[in-house]
Protein backbone atom coordinates (compact mmCIF):
# COMPACT_ATOMS: atom_id res chain seq x y z
CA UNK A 1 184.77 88.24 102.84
CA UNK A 2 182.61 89.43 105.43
CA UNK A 3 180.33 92.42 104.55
CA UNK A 4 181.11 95.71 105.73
CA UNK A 5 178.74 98.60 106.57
CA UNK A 6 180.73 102.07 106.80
CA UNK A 7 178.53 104.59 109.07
CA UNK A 8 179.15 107.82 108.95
CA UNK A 9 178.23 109.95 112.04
CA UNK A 10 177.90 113.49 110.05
CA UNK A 11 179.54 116.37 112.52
CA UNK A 12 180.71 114.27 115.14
CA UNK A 13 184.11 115.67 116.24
CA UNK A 14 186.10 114.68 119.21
CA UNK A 15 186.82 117.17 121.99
CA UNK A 16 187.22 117.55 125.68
CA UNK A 17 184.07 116.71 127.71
CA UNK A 18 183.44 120.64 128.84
CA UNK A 19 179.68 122.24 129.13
CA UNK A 20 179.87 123.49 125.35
CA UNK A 21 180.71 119.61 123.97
CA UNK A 22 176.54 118.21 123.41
CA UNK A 23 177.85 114.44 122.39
CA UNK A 24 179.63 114.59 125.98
CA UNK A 25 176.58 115.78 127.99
CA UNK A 26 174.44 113.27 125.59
CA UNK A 27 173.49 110.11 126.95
CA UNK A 28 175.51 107.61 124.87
CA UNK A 29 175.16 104.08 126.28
CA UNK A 30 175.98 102.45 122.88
CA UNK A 31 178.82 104.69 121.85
CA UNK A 32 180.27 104.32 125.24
CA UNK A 33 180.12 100.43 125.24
CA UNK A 34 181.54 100.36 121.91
CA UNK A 35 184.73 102.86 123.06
CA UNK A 36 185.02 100.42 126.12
CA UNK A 37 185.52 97.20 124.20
CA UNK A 38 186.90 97.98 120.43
CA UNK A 39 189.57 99.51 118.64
CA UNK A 40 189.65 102.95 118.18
CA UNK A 41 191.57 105.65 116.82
CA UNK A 42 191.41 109.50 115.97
CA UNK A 43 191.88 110.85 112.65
CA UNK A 44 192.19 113.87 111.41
CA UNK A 45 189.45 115.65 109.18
CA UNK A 46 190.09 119.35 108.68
CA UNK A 47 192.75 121.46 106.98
CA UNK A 48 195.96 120.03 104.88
CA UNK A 49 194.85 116.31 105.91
CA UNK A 50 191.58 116.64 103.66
CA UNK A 51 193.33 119.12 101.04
CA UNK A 52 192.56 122.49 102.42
CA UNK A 53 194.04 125.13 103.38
CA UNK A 54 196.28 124.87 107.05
CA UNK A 55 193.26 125.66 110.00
CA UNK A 56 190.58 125.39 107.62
CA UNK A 57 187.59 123.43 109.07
CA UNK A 58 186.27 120.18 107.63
CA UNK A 59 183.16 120.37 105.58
CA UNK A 60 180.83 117.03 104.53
CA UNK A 61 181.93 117.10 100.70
CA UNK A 62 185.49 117.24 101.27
CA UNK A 63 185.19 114.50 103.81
CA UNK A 64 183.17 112.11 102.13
CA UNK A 65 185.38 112.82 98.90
CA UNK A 66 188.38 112.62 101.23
CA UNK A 67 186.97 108.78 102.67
CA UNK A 68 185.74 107.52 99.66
CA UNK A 69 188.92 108.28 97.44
CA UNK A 70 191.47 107.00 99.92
CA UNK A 71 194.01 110.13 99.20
CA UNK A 72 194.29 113.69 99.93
CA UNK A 73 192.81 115.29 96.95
CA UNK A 74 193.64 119.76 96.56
CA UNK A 75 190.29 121.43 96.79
CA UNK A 76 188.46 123.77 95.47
CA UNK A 77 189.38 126.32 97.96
CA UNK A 78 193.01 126.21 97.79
CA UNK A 79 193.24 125.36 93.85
CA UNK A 80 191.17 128.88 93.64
CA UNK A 81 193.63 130.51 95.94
CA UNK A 82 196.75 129.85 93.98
CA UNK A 83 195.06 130.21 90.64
CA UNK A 84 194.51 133.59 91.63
CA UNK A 85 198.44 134.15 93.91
CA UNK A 86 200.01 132.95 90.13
CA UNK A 87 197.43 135.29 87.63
CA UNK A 88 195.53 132.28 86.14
CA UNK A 89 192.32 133.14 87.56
CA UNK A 90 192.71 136.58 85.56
CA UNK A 91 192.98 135.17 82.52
CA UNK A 92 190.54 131.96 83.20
CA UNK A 93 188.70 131.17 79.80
CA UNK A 94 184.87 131.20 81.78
CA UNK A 95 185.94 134.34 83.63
CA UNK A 96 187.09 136.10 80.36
CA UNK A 97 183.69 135.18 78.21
CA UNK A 98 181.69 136.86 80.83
CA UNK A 99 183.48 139.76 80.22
CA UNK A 100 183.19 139.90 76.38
CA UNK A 101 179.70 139.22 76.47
CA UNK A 102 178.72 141.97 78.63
CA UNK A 103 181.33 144.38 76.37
CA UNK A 104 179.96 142.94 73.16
CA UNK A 105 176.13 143.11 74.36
CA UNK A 106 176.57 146.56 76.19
CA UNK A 107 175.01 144.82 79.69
CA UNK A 108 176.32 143.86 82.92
CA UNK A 109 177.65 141.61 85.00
CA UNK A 110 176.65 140.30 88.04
CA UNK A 111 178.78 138.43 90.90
CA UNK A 112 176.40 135.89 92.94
CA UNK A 113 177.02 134.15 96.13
CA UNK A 114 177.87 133.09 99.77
CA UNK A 115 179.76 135.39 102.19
CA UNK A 116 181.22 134.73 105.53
CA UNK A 117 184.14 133.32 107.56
CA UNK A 118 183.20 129.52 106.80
CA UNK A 119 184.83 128.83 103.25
CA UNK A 120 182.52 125.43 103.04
CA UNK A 121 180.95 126.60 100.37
CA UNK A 122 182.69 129.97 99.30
CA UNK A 123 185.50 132.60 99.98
CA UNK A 124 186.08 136.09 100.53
CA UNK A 125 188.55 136.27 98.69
CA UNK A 126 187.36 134.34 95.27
CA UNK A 127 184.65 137.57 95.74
CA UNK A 128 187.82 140.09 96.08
CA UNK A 129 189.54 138.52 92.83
CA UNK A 130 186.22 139.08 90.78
CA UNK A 131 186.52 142.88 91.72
CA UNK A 132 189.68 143.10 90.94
CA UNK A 133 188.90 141.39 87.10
CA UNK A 134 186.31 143.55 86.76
CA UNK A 135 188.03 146.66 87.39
CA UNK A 136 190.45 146.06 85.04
CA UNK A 137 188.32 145.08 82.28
CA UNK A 138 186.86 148.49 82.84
CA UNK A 139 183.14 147.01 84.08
CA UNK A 140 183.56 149.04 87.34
CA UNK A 141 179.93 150.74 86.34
CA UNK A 142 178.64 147.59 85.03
CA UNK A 143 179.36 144.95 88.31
CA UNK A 144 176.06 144.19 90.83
CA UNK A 145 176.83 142.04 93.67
CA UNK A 146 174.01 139.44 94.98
CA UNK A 147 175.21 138.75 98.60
CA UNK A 148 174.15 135.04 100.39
CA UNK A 149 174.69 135.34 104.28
CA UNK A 150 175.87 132.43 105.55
CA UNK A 151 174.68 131.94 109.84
CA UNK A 152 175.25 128.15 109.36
CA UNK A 153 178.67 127.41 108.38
CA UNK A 154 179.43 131.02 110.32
CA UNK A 155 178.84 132.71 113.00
CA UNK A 156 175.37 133.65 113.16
CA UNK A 157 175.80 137.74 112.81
CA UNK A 158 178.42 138.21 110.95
CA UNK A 159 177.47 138.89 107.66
CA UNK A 160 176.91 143.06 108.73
CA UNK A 161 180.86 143.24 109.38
CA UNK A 162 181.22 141.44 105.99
CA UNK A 163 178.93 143.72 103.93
CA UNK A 164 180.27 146.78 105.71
CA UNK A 165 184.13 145.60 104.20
CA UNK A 166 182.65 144.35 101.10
CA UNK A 167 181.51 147.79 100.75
CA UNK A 168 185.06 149.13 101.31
CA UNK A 169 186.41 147.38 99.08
CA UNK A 170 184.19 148.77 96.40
CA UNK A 171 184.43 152.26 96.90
CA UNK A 172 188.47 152.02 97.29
CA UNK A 173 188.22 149.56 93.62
CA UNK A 174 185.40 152.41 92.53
CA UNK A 175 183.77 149.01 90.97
CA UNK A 176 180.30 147.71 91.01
CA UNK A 177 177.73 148.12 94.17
CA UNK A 178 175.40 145.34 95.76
CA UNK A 179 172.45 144.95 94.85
CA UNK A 180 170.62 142.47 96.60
CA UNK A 181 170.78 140.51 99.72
CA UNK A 182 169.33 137.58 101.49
CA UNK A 183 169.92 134.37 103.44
CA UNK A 184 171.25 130.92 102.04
CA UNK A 185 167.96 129.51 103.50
CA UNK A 186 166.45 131.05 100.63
CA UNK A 187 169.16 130.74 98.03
CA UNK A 188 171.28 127.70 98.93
CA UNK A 189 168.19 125.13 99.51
CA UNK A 190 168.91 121.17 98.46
CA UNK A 191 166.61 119.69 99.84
CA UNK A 192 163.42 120.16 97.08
CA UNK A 193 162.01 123.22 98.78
CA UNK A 194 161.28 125.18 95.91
CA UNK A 195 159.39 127.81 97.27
CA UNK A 196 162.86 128.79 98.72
CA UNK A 197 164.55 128.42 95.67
CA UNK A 198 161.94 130.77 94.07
CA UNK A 199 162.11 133.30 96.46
CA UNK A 200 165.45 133.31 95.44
CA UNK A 201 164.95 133.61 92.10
CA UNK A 202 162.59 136.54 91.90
CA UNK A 203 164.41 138.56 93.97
CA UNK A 204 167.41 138.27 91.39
CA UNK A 205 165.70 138.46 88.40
CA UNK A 206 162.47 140.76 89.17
CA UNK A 207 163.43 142.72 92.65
CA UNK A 208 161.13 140.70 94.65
CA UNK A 209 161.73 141.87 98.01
CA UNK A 210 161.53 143.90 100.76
CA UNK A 211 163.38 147.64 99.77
CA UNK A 212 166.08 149.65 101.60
CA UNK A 213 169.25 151.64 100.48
CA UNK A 214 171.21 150.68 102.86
CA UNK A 215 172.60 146.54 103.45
CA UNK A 216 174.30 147.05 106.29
CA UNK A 217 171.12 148.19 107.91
CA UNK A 218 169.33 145.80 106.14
CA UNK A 219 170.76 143.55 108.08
CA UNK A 220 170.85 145.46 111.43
CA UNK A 221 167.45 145.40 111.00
CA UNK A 222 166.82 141.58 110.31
CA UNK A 223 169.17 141.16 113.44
CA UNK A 224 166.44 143.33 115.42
CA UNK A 225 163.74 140.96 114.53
CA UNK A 226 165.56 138.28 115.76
CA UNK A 227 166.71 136.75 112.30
CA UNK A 228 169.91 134.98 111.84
CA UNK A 229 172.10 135.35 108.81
CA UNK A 230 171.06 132.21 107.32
CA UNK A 231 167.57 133.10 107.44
CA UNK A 232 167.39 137.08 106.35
CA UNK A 233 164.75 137.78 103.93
CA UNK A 234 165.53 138.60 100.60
CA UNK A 235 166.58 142.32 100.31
CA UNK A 236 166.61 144.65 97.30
CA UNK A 237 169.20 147.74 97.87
CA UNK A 238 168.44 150.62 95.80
CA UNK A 239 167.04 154.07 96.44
CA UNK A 240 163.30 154.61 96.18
CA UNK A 241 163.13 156.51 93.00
CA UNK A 242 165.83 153.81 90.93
CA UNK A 243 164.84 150.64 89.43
CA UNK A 244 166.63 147.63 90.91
CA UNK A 245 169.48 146.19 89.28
CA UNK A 246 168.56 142.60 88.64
CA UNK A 247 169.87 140.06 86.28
CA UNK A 248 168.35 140.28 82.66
CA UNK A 249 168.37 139.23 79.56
CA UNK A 250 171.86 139.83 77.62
CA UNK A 251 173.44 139.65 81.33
CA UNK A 252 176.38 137.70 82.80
CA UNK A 253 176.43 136.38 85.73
CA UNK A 254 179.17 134.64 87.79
CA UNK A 255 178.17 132.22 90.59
CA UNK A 256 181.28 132.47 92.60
CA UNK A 257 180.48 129.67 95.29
CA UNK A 258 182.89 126.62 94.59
CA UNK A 259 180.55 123.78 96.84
CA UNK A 260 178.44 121.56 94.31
CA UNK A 261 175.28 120.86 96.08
CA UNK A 262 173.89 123.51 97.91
CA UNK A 263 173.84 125.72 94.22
CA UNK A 264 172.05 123.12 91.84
CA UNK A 265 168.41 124.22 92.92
CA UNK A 266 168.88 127.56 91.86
CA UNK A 267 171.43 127.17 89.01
CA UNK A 268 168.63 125.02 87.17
CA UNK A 269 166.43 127.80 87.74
CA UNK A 270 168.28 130.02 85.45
CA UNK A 271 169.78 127.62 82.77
CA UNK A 272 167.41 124.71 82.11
CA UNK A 273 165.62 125.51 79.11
CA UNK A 274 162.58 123.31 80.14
CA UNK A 275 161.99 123.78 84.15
CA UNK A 276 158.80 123.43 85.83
CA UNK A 277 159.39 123.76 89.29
CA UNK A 278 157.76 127.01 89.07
CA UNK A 279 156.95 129.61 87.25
CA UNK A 280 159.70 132.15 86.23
CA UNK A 281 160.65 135.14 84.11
CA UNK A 282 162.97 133.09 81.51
CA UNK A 283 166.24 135.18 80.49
CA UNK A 284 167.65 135.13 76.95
CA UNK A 285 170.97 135.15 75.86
CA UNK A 286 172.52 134.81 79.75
CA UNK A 287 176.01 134.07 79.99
CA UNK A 288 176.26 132.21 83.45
CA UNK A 289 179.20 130.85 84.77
CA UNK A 290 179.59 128.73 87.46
CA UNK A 291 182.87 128.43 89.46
CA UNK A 292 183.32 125.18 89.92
CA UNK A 293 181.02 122.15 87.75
CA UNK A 294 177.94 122.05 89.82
CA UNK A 295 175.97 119.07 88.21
CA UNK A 296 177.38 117.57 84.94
CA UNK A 297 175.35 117.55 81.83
CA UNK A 298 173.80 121.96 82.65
CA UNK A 299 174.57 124.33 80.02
CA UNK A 300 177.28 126.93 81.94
CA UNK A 301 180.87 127.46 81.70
CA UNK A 302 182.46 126.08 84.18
CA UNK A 303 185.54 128.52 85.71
CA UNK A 304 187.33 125.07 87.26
CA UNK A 305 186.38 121.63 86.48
CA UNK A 306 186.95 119.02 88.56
CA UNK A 307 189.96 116.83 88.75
CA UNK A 308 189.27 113.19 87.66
CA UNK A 309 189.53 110.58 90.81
CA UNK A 310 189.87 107.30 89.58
CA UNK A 311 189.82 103.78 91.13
CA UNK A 312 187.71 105.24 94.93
CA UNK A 313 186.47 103.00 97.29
CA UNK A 314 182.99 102.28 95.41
CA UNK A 315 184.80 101.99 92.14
CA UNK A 316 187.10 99.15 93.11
CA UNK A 317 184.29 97.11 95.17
CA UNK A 318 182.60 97.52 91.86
CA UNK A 319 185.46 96.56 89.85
CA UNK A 320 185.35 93.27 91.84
CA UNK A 321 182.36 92.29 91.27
CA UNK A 322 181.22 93.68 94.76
CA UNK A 323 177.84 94.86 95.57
CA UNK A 324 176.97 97.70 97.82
CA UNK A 325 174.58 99.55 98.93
CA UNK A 326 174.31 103.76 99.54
CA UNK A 327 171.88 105.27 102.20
CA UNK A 328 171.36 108.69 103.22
CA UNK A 329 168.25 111.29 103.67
CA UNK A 330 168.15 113.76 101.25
CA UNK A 331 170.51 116.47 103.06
CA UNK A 332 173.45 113.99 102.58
CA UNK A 333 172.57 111.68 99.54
CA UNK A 334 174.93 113.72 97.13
CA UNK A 335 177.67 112.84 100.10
CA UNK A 336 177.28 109.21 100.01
CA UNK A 337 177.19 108.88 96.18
CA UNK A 338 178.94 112.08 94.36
CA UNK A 339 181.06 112.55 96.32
CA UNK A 340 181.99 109.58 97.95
CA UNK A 341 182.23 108.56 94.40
CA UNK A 342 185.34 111.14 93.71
CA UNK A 343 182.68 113.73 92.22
CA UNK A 344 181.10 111.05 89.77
CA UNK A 345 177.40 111.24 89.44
CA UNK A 346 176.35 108.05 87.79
CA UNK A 347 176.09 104.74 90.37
CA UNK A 348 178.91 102.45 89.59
CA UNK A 349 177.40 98.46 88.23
CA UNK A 350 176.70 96.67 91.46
CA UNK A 351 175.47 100.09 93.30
CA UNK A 352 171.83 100.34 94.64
CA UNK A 353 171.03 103.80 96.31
CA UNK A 354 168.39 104.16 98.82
CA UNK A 355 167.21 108.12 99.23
CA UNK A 356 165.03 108.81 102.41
CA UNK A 357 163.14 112.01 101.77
CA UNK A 358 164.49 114.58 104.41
CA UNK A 359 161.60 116.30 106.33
CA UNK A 360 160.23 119.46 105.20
CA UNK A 361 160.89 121.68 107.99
CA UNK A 362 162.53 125.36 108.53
CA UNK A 363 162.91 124.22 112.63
CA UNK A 364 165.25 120.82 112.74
CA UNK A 365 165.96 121.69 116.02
CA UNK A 366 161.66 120.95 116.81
CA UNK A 367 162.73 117.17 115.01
CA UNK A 368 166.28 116.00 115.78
CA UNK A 369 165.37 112.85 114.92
CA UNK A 370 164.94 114.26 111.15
CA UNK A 371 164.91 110.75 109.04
CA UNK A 372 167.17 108.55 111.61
CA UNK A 373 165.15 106.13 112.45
CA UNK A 374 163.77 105.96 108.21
CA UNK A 375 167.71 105.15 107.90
CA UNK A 376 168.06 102.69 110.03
CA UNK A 377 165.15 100.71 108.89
CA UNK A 378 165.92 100.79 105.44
CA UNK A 379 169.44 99.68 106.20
CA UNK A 380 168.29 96.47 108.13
CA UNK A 381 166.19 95.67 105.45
CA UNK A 382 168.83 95.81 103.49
CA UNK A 383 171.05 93.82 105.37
CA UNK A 384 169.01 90.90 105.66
CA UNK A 385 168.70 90.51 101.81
CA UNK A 386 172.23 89.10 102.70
CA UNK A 387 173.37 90.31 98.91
CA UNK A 388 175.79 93.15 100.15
CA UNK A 389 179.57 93.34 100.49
CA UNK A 390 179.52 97.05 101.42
CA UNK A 391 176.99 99.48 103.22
CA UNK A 392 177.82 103.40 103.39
CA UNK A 393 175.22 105.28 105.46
CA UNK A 394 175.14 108.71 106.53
CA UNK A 395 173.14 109.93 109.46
CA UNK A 396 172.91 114.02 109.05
CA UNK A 397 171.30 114.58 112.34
CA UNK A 398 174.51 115.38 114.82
CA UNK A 399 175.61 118.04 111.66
CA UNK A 400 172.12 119.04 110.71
CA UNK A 401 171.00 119.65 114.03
CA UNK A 402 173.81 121.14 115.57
CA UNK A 403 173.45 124.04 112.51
CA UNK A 404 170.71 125.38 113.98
CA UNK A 405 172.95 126.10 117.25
CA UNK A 406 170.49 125.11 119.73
CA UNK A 407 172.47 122.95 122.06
CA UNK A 408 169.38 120.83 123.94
CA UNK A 409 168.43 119.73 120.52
CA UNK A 410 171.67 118.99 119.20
CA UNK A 411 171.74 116.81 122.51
CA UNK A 412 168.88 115.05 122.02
CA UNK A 413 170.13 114.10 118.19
CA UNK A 414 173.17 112.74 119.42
CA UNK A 415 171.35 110.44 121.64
CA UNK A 416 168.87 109.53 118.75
CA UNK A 417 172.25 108.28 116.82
CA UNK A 418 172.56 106.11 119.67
CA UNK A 419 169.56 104.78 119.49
CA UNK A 420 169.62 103.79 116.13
CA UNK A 421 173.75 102.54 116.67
CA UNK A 422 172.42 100.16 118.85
CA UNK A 423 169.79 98.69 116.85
CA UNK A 424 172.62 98.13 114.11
CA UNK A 425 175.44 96.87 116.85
CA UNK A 426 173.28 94.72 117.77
CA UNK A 427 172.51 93.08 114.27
CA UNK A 428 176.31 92.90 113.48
CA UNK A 429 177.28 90.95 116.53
CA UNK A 430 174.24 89.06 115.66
CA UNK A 431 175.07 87.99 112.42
CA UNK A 432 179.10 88.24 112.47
CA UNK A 433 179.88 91.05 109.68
CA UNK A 434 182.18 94.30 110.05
CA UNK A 435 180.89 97.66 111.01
CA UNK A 436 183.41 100.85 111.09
CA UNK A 437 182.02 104.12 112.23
CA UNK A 438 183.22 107.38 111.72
CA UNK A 439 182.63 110.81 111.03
CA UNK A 440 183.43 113.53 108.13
CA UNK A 441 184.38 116.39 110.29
CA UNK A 442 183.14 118.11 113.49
CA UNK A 443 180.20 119.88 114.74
CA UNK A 444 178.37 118.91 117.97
CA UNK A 445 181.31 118.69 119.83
CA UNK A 446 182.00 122.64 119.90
CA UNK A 447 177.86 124.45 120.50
CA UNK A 448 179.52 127.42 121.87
CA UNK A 449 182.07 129.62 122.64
CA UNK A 450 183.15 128.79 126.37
CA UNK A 451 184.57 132.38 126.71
CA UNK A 452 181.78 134.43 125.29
CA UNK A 453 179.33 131.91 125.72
CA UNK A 454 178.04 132.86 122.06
CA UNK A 455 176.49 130.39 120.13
CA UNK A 456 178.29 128.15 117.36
CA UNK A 457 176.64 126.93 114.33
CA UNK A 458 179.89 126.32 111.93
CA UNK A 459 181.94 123.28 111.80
CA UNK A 460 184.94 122.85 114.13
CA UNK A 461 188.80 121.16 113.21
CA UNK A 462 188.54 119.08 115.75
CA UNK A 463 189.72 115.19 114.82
CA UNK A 464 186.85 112.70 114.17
CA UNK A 465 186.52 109.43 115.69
CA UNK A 466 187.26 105.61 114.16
CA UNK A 467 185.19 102.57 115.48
CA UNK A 468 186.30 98.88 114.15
CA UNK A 469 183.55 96.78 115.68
CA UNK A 470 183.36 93.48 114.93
CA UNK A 471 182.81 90.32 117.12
CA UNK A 472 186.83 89.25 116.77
CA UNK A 473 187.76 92.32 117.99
CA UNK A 474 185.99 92.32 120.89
CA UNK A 475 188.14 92.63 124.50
CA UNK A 476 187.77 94.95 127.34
CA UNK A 477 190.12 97.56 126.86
CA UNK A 478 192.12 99.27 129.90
CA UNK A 479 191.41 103.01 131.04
CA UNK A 480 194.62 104.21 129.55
CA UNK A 481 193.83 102.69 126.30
CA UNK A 482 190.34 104.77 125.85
CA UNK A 483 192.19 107.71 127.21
CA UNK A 484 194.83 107.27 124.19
CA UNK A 485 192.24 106.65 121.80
CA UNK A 486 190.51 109.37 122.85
CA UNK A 487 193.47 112.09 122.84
CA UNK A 488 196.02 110.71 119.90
CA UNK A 489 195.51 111.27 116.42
CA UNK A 490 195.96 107.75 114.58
CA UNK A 491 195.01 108.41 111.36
CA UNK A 492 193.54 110.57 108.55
CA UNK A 493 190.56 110.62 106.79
CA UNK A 494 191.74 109.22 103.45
CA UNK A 495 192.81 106.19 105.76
CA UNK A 496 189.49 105.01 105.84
CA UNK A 497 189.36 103.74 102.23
CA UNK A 498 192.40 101.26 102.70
CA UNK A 499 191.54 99.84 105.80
CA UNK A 500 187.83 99.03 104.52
CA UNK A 501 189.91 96.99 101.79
CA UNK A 502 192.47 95.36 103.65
CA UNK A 503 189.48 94.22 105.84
CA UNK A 504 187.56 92.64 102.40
CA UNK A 505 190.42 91.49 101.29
CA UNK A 506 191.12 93.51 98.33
CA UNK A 507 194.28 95.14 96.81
CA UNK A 508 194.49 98.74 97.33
CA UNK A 509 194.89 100.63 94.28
CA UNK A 510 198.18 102.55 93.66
CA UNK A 511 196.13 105.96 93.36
CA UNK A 512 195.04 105.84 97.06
CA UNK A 513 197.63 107.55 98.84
CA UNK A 514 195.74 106.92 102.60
CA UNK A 515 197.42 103.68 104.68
CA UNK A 516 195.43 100.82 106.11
CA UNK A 517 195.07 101.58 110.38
CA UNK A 518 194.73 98.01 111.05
CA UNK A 519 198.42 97.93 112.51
CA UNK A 520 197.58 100.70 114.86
CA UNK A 521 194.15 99.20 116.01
CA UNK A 522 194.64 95.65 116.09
């Protein structure tokens, strides 16, 4: 077989070439000799086709997940929703312990994590459905919420409107009040910057942070210095003359985001028994539950475990007596290896990983480039060993980048992926393998809102593309044809999978569910 190398383009949607769209107004030469003279396709990458719910943007764990299994798994977000429509979630084993700990130790319990419209990493409702538990198991005095605003995967200042509801909700439920606030900057880092993570840390366990009474003018006021939601500073509510309600010893707490990677750093902070990363006040006797099974092998109850995917794309090259290779910065390694791995941490036999160390920087949109060019390097090198069957590489920058909002800079990273695409293209053509190139959902492709002209930093559901380049498949194709490729969904994401092995030659398992779009492309 000939190798394959599976790029993934992170946040590269497809949509009309309007003012707002920075891959259109980016200067592509690569991209745009590739859509002139290969196959091509659209697939679809956001609600029902990757298992959410209908409308529901795309995120980067569902879609790697969603590639590297071949199927449309349920996830997270709508297995929570109808656990709680059909009672389950009210009488969820994790859910329940929290609540006879804090009756049995006479403490309280507190409800941590991510608000906003996004649902990549959490959901309003989940939040609600706590509330509501904790109202009827008579906590209603006993309930602190510790609010993350999101700015990233939402609009940038919308997390006042949310606290302002949040705060109706408690006063009509007569349950719990929040206690502290702050940006996921602070307490959603992955990417080793501890400092953040700490920050985090003491403002939930020791009050550490700036103090006012009320949070929706908290965050008026952050929006006054020109702060975002994702980067508000942490927050203690409380009056001047009360203590601060932060988590301590004998406590529960309940960490209701349902996204594995963005929650590890500060998880570990709380329930490793030997942690160095920094110094912290260690709790005793905390009962901490985490909604969904962040990192196997951490001592938490886990509210909903994950669903066993067997026989992915890695597994079967494995299986086979493939090898391959995984490459990614630090931002996306967990996408290219747990999750593309169906939510399996360990490599499988014949897997080498290559980590490039993300930079270390609050302002991506100063260094769009981020670790590109690191990438692109590393996966020459690793090409020429000449001892792979399979390559899966994701470049963050076009998702990373196009976070931050800033549209010039999202530009500019879209036309450092082409940089680096050509450096590969040329290599394949050079030395007759396969490359495919895709994406995992959209981002760059929507930087703001063409009515309002307000700025976008959350993922779009617009389709993604598909790229089969390889030197038989090389022909010019007509204008129509790019116009169709361009404009008609072919595909989904959990076709990517199957086509990678009808391409190598391999028997696609009976548990992926996605179809081979070699018929449609060639």
């Amino acid at each position: 077989m000939k190798p394959i190398i599976l790029i993934i383009f992170d946040g590269f949607g497809m949509a009309p070439a309007r003012e707002n769209n920075a891959i259109a107004k980016a200067k592509t030469p690569v991209l745009n000799e590739i859509q002139a003279n290969f196959p091509s396709t659209a697939l679809q990458a956001s609600g029902a086709a990757v298992g959410l719910p209908w409308g529901e943007a795309g995120n980067s764990e569902v879609g790697h997940l969603t590639i590297g299994s071949g199927r449309n798994i349920f996830q997270h977000l709508p297995r929570i929703i109808f656990a709680i429509r059909d009672g389950s979630f009210f009488k969820n084993p994790a859910f329940l312990g929290a609540v006879k700990h804090v009756k049995e130790k006479k403490s309280n319990l507190h409800l941590v994590g991510l608000i906003g419209s996004g649902s990549v990493h959490s959901y309003i409702d989940h939040l609600y459905a706590l509330l509501d538990l904790a109202q009827k198991e008579n906590l209603s005095q006993k309930t602190y919420l510790h609010l993350f605003t999101d700015g990233k995967d939402s609009p940038p200042h919308e997390a006042a409107k949310f606290v302002y509801n949040i705060r109706q909700r408690l006063e009509s439920l007569d349950v719990g009040e929040i206690s502290t606030i702050m940006g996921r900057f602070y307490a959603m880092d992955r990417d080793n910057n501890w400092d953040r993570t700490e920050a985090a840390y003491r403002l939930l366990t020791e009050g550490a942070g700036e103090v006012l009474e009320d949070p929706v003018a908290a965050l008026e006021k952050a929006y006054q210095e020109n702060s975002s939601d994702e980067r508000v500073k942490p927050v203690v509510i409380r009056r001047a003359d009360k203590a601060a309600n932060v988590i301590s010893d004998n406590d529960a707490v309940i960490f209701f985001n349902f996204r594995e990677d963005s929650e590890r750093q500060l998880t570990k902070a709380f329930v490793q028994p030997r942690f160095d990363k920094f110094p912290r006040r260690q709790l005793n006797n905390l009962y901490f539950v985490a909604m969904t099974e962040y990192e196997k092998g951490l001592p938490f109850e886990v509210a909903f475990p994950p669903i066993g995917v067997e026989n992915a794309l890695g597994e079967v090259f494995s299986n086979t007596q493939k090898k391959q290779v995984r490459i990614a910065e630090t931002e996306k390694y967990a996408h290219v290896t747990y999750f593309f791995n169906g939510g399996k941490e360990i490599a499988f036999p014949g897997e080498d990983r290559i980590l490039i160390p993300s930079i270390t920087t609050p302002h991506l949109e100063q260094q769009p480039a981020m670790a590109a060019y690191e990438i692109t390097d590393k996966l020459l090198d690793a090409l020429e060993k000449k001892i792979y069957d399979l390559a899966v590489v994701n470049y963050a920058n076009s998702d990373m980048v196009g976070h931050t909002g800033n549209f010039d800079a999202t530009v500019k990273a879209v036309e450092v992926l082409d940089r680096c695409l050509g450096m590969i293209y040329k290599w394949v053509l050079a030395n007759d393998v396969i490359l495919i190139l895709t994406s995992d959902h959209g981002n760059a492709e929507e930087k703001f809102d063409l009515l309002t002209g307000e700025t976008r930093t959350e993922h779009s559901t617009n389709p993604v593309p598909f790229y089969l380049i390889a030197k038989p498949y090389k022909r010019t194709k007509t204008s129509e044809e790019i116009i169709r490729s361009n404009i008609e969904i072919g595909g989904l994401l959990a076709d990517v999978a199957p086509t990678i092995l009808e391409l190598a030659g391999l028997a696609q398992p009976k548990e992926m569910t996605g179809k081979s779009l070699l018929k449609i492309l060639i």
